[in-house]
Protein backbone atom coordinates (compact mmCIF):
# COMPACT_ATOMS: atom_id res chain seq x y z
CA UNK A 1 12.40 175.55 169.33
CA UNK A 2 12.95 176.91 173.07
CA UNK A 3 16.07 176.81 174.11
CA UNK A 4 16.90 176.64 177.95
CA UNK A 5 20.28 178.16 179.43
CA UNK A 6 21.59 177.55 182.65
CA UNK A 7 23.68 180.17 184.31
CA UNK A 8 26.10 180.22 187.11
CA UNK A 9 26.35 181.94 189.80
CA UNK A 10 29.34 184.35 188.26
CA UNK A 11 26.92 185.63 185.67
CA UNK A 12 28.87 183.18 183.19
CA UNK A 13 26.35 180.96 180.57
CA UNK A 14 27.11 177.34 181.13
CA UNK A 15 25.23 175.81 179.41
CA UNK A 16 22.21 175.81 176.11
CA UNK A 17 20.23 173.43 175.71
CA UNK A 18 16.80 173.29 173.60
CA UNK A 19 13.98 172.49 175.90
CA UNK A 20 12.08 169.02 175.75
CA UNK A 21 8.51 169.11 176.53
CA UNK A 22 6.75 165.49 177.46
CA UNK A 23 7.98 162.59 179.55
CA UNK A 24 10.34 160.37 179.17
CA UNK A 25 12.61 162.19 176.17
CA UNK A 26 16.08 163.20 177.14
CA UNK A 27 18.31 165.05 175.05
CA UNK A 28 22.16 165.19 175.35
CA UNK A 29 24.46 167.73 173.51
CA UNK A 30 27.40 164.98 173.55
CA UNK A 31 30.28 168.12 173.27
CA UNK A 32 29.27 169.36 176.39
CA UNK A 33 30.43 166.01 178.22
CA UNK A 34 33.26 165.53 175.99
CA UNK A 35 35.72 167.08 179.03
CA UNK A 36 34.11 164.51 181.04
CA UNK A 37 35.87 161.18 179.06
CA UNK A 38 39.41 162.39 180.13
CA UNK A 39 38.43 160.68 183.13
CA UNK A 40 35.79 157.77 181.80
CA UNK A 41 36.96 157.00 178.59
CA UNK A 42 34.73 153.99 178.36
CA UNK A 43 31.58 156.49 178.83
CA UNK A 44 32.52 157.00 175.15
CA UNK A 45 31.09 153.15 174.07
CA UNK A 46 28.50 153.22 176.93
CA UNK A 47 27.85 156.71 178.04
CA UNK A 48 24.21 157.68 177.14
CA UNK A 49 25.66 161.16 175.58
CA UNK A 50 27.33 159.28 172.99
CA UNK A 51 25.00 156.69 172.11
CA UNK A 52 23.94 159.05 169.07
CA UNK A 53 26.89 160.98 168.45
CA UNK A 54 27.22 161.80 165.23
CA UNK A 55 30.59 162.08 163.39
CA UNK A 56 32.30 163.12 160.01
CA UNK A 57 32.78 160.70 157.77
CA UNK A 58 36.40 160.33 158.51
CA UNK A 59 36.31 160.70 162.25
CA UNK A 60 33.83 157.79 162.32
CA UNK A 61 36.21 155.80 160.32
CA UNK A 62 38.83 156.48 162.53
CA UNK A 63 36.73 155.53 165.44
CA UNK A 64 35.30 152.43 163.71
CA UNK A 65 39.41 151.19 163.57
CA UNK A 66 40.25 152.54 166.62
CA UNK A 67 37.33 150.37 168.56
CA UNK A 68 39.29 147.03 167.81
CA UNK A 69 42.87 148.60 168.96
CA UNK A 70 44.03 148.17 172.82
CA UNK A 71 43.64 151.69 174.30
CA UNK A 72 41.24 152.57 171.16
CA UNK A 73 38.66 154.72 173.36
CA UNK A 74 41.50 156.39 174.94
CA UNK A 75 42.69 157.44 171.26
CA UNK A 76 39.48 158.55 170.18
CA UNK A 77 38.87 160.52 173.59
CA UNK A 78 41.89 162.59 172.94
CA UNK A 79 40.78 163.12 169.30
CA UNK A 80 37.26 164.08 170.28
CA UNK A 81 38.86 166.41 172.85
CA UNK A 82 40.67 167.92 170.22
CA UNK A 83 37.72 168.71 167.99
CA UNK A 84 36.04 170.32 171.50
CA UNK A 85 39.13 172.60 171.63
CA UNK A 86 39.87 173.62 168.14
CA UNK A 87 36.72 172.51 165.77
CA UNK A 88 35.30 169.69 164.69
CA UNK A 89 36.55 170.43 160.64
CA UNK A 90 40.09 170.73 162.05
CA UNK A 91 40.28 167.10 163.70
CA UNK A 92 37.98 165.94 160.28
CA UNK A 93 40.61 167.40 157.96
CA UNK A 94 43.49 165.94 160.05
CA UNK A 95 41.67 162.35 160.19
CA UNK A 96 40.95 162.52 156.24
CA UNK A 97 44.69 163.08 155.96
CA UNK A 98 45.98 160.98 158.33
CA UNK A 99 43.58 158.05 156.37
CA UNK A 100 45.18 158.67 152.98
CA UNK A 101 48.28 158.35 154.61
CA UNK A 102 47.66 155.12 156.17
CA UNK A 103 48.01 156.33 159.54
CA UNK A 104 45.03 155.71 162.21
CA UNK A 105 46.26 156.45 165.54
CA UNK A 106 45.62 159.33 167.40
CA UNK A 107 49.28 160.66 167.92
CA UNK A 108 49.63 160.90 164.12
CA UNK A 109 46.26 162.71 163.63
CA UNK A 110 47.61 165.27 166.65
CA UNK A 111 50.30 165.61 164.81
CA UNK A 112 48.79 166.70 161.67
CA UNK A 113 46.67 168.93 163.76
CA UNK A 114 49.63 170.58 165.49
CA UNK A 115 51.20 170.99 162.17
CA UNK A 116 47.91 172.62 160.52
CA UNK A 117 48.04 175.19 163.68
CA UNK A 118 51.73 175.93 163.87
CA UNK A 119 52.67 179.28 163.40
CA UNK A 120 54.14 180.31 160.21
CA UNK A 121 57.82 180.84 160.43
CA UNK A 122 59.14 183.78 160.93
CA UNK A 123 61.29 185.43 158.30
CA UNK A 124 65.39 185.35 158.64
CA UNK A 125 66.30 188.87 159.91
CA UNK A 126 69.04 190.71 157.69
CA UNK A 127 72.20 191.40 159.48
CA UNK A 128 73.15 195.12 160.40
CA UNK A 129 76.92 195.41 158.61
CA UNK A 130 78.42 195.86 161.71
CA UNK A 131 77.68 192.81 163.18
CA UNK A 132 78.87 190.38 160.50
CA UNK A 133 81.47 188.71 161.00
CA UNK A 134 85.14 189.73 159.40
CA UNK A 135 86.48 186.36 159.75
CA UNK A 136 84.45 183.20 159.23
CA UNK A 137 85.49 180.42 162.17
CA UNK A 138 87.47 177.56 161.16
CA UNK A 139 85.84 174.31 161.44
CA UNK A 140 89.23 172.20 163.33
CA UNK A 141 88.04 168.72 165.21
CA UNK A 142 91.54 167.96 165.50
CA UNK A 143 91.27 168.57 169.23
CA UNK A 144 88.50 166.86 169.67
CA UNK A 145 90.59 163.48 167.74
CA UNK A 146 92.97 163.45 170.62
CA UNK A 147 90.84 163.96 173.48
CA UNK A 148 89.44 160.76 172.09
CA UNK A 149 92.70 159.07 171.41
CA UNK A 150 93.51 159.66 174.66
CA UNK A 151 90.60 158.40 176.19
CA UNK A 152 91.12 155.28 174.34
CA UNK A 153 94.65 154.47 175.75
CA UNK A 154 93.55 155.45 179.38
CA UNK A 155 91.22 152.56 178.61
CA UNK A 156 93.04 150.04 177.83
């Protein structure tokens, strides 16, 4: 296989493709237009790119229910536009999840994503002696009672 690259001017690689030799054969890498349905979302049902795009099992189950919801393309867009920033196995594990959970939309499987990539949290930091505190505050909502009472009775 020959593969083509197209440069830019800046030196930069924008773009491999393999080369097709013959008329009338056209061959899309669908990830490289995936920036592109931000803006068309609907090039995702009609969009020659995506005619053949093939998905993870539960990615294309999530699209299959997403195609009947209002606003379904948009959901899958951002979902596909995940997998173009992090990796296609990251949105698939978040989708499998998100699918044994019930869930289908594209805010939970986000979610899940996000959670998957947050940063661990950091351990509690032990306090030097001389910053502790000698006396422990006193928890007193008493003030707080008759700034409300009196509130009340201004009211009425």
């Amino acid at each position: 296989m020959i593969l083509l690259s197209i440069i830019m001017a800046s030196s930069t690689k924008f773009l491999t493709v393999p080369r097709v030799f013959g008329r009338d054969r056209t061959i899309y890498d669908p990830w490289h237009y995936v920036p592109v349905l931000e803006r068309k979302p609907g090039a995702l049902r009609n969009g020659a790119p995506f005619k053949a795009l093939a998905l993870p099992p539960a990615m294309a189950k999530i699209q299959a229910r997403l195609a009947d919801a209002p606003g379904g393309d948009r959901q899958m867009v951002s979902l596909l536009v995940a997998a173009h920033e992090n990796s296609v196995e990251a949105v698939e594990q978040a989708c499998a999840k998100a699918l044994k959970a019930g869930l289908r939309s594209s805010d939970a499987i986000l979610n899940i994503l996000s959670r998957r990539n947050a940063e661990a949290i950091a351990a509690p930091v032990a306090t030097p002696a001389h910053l502790k505190l000698s006396e422990e505050p006193i928890a007193d909502c008493s003030r707080y009672d008759r700034l409300i009472a009196e509130a009340r009775r201004g009211a009425a």
